[in-house]
N, C-alpha and C. Protein backbone atom coordinates (compact mmCIF):
# COMPACT_ATOMS: atom_id res chain seq x y z
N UNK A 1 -11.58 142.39 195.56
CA UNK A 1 -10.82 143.58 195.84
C UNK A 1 -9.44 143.58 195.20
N UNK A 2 -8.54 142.53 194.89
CA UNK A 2 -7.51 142.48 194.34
C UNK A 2 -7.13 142.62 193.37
N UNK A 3 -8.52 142.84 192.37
CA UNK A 3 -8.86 142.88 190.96
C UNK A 3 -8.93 144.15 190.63
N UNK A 4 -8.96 145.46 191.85
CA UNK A 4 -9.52 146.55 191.72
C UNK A 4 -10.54 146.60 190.53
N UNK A 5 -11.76 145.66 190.93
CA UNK A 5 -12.72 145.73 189.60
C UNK A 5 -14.23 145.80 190.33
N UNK A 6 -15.45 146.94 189.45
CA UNK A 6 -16.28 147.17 190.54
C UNK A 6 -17.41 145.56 189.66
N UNK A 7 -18.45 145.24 190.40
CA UNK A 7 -19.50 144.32 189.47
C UNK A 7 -20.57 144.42 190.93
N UNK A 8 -21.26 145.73 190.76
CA UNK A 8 -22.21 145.85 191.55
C UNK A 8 -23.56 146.25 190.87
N UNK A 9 -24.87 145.70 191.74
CA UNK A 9 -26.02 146.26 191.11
C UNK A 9 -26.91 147.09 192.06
N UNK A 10 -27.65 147.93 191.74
CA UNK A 10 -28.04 148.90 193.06
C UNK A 10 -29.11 149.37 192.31
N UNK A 11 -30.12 150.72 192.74
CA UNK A 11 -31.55 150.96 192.13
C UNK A 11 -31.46 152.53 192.49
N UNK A 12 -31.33 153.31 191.34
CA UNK A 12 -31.38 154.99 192.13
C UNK A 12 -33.22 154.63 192.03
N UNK A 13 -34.00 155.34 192.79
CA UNK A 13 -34.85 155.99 193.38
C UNK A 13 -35.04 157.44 192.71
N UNK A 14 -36.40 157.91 192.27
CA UNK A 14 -36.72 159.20 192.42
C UNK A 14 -37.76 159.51 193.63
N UNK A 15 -37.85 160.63 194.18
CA UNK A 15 -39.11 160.80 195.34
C UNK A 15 -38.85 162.34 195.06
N UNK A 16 -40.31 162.66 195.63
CA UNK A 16 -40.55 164.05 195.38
C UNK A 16 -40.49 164.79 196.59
N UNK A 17 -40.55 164.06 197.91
CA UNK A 17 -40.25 164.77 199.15
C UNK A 17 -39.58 163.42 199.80
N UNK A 18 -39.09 163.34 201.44
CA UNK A 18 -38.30 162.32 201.84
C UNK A 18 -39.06 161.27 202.38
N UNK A 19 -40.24 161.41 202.53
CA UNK A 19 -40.89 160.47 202.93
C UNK A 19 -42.27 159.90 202.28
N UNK A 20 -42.46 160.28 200.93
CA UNK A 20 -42.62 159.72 199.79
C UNK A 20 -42.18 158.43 199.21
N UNK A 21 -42.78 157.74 198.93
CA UNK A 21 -43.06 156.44 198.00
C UNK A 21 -42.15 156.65 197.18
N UNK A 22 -41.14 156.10 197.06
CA UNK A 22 -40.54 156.37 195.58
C UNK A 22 -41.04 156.48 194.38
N UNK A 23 -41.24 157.43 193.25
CA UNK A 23 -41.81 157.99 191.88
C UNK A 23 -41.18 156.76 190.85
N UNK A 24 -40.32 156.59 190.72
CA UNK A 24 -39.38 156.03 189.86
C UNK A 24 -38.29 155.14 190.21
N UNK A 25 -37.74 154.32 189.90
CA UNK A 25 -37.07 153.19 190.31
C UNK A 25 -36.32 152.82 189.09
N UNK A 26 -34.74 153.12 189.21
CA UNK A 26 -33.86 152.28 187.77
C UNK A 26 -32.95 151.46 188.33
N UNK A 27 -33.22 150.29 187.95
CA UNK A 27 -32.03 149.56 188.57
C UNK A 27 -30.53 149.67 187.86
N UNK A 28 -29.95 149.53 188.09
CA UNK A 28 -28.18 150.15 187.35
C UNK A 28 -27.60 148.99 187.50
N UNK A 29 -26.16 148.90 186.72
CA UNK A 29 -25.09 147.97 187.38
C UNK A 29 -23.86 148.70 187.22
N UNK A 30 -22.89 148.72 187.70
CA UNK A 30 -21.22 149.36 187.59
C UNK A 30 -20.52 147.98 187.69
N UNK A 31 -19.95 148.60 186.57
CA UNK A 31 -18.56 147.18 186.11
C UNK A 31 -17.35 147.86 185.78
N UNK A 32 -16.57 147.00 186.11
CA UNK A 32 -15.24 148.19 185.31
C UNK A 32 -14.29 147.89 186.37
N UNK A 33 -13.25 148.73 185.73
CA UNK A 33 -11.77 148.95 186.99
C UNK A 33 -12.45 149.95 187.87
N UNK A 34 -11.73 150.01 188.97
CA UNK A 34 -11.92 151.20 189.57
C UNK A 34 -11.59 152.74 188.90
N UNK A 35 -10.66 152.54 188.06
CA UNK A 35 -10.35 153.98 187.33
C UNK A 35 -11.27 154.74 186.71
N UNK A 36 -12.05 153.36 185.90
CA UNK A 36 -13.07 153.65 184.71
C UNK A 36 -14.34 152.99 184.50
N UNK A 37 -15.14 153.09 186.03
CA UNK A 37 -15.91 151.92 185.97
C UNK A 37 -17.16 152.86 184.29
N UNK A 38 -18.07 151.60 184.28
CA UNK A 38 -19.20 151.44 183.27
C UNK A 38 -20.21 151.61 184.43
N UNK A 39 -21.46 152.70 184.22
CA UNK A 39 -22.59 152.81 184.52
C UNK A 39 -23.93 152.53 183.75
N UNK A 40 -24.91 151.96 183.52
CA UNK A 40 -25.33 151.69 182.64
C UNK A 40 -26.35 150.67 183.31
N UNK A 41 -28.00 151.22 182.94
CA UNK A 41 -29.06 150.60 183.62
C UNK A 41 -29.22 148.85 183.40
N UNK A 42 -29.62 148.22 184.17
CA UNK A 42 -29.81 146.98 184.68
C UNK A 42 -30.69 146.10 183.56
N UNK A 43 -30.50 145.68 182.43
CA UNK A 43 -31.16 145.05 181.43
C UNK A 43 -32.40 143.97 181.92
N UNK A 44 -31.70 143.30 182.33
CA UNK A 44 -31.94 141.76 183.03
C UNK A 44 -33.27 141.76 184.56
N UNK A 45 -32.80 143.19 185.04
CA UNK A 45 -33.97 143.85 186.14
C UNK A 45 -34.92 144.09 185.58
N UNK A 46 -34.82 145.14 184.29
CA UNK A 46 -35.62 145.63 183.83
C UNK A 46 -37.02 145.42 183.46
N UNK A 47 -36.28 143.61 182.85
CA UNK A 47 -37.02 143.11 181.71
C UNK A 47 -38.06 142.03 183.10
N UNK A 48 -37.44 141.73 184.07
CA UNK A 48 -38.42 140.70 184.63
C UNK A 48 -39.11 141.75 185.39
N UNK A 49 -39.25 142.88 186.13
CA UNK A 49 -40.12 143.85 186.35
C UNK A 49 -41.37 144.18 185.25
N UNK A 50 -40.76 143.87 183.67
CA UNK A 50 -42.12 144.52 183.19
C UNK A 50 -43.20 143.00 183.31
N UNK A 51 -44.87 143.87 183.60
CA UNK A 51 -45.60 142.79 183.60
C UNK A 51 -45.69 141.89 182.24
N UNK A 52 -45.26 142.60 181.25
CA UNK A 52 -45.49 141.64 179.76
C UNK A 52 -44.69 140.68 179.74
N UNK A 53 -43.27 140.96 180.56
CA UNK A 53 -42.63 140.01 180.00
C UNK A 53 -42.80 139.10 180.84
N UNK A 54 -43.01 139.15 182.30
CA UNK A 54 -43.09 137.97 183.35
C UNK A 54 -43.39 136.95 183.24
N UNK A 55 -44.85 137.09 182.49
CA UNK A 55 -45.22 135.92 182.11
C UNK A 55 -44.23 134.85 181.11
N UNK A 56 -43.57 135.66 180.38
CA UNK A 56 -43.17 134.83 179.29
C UNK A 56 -41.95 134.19 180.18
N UNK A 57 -41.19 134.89 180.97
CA UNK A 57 -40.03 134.61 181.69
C UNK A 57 -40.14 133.23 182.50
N UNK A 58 -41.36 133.43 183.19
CA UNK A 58 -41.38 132.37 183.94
C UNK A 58 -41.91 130.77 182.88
N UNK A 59 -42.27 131.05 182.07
CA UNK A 59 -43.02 129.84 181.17
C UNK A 59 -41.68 129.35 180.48
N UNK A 60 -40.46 129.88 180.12
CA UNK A 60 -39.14 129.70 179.58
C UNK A 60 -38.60 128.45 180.23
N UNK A 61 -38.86 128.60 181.50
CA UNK A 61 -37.80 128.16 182.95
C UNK A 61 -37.81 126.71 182.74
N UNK A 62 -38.94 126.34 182.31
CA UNK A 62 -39.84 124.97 181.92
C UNK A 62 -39.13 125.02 180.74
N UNK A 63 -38.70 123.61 180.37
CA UNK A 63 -37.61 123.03 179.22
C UNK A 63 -39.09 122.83 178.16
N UNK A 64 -40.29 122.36 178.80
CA UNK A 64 -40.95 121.67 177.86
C UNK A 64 -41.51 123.15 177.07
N UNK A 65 -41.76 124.34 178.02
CA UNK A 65 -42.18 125.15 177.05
C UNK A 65 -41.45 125.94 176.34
N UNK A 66 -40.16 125.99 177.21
CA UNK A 66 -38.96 126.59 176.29
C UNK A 66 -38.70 126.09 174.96
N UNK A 67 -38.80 124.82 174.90
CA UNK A 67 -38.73 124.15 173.41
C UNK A 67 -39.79 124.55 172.80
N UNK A 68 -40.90 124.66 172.82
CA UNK A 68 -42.16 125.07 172.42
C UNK A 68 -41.81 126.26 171.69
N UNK A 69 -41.74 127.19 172.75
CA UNK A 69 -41.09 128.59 172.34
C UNK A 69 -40.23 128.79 171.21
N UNK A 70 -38.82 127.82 171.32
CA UNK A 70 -38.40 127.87 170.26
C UNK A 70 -38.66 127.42 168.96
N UNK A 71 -39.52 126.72 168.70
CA UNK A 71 -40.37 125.55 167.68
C UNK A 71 -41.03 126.72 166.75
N UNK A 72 -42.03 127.38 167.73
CA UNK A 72 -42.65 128.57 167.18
C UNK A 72 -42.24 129.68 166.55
N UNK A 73 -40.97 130.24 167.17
CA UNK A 73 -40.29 131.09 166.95
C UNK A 73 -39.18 130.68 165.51
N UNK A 74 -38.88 129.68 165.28
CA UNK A 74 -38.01 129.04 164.44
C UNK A 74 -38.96 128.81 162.80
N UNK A 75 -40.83 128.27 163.43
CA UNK A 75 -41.17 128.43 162.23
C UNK A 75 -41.72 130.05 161.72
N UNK A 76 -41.79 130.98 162.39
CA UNK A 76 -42.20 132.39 162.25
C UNK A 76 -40.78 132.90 161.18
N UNK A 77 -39.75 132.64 161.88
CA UNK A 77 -38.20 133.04 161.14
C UNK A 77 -37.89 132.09 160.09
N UNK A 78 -38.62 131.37 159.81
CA UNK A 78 -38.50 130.43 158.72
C UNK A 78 -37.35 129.30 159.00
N UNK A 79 -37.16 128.61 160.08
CA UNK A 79 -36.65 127.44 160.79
C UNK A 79 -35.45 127.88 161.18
N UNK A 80 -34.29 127.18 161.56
CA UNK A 80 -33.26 127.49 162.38
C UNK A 80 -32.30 127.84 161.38
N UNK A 81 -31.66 128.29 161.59
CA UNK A 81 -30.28 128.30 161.08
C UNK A 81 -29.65 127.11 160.17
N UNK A 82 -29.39 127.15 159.07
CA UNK A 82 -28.84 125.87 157.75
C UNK A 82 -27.43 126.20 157.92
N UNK A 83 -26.83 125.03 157.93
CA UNK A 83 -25.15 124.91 157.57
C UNK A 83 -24.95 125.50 156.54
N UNK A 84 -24.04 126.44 155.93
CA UNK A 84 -23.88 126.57 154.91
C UNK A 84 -23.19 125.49 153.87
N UNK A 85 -23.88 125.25 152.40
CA UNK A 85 -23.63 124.43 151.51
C UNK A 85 -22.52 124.86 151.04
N UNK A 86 -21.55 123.80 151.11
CA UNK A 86 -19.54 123.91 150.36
C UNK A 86 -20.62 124.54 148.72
N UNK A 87 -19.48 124.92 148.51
CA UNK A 87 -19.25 125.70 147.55
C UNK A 87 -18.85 124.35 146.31
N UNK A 88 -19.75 124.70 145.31
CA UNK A 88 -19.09 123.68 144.02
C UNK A 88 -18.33 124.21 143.18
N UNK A 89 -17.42 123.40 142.86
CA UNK A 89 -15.98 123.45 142.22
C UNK A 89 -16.35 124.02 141.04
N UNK A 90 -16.60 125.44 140.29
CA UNK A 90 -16.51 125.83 139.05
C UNK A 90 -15.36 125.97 138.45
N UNK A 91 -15.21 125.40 137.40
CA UNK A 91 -14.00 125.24 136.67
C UNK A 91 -14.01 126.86 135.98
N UNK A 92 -12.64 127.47 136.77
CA UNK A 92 -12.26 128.48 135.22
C UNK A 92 -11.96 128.46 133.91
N UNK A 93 -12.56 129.41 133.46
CA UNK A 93 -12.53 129.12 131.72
C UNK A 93 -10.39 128.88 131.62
N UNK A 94 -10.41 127.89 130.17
CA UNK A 94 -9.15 127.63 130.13
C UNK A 94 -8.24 129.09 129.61
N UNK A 95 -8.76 130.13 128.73
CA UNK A 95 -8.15 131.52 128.77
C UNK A 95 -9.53 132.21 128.23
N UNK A 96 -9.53 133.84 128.47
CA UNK A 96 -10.74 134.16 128.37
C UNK A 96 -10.47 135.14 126.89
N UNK A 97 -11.44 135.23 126.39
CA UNK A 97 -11.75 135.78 124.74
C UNK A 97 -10.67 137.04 124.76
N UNK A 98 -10.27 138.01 124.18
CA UNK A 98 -10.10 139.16 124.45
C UNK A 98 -10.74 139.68 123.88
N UNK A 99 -11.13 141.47 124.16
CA UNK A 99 -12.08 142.16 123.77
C UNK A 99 -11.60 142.71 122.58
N UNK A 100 -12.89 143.18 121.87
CA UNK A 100 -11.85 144.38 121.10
C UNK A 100 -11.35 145.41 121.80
N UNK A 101 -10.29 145.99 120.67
CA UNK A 101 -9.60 146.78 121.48
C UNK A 101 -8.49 146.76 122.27
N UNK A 102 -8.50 145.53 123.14
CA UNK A 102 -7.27 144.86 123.98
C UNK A 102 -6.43 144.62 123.16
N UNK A 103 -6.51 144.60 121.70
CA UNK A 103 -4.76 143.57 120.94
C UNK A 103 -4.13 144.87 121.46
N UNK A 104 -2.70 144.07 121.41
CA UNK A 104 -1.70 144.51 121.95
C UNK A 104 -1.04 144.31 120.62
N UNK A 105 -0.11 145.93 120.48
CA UNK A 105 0.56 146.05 119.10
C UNK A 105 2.19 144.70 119.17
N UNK A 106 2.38 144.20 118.10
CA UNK A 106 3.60 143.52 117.85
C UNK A 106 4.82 144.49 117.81
């Protein structure tokens, strides 16, 4: 409260009469100051609600298949990420030709 800052998560509901099953379900979060909070649906809800991803979510949690996961995924993207190689020292030319055209009158 001292922060006047909101970091709440909540679920609007659709229903078509009041004692109806809810139709629809979004989970939300509000962040922000109180002046200016951010509304903006629940990513992280979203994604472990859908049935496709569940499975994968829960198989993550596990280090042994999480590495797995990444193994696979690393050779699909063509392996991890490379340090980038320093740069080799090309020597500049000692002065460069001039063109025609460039002389400069005496």
């Amino acid at each position: 409260m001292p922060a006047r800052e909101y970091d709440l998560k909540g679920v609007a509901s659709l229903t078509s009469t009041s004692n109806a099953p809810p139709g629809f379900d979004l989970p939300f979060v509000v962040q922000g100051p109180w002046d200016d909070p951010l509304v903006f649906p629940d990513p992280e809800s979203l994604i472990r609600r859908s049935p496709a991803s569940a499975q994968l979510l829960d198989a993550v949690k596990d280090r042994k298949t999480r590495d797995a996961v990444r193994s696979v995924l690393e050779r699909l993207t063509g392996g991890a990420p490379k340090p980038a190689a320093p740069d080799a020292a090309v020597p500049a030319p000692a002065s460069a030709p001039a063109a025609v055209g460039d002389a400069k009158p005496n």
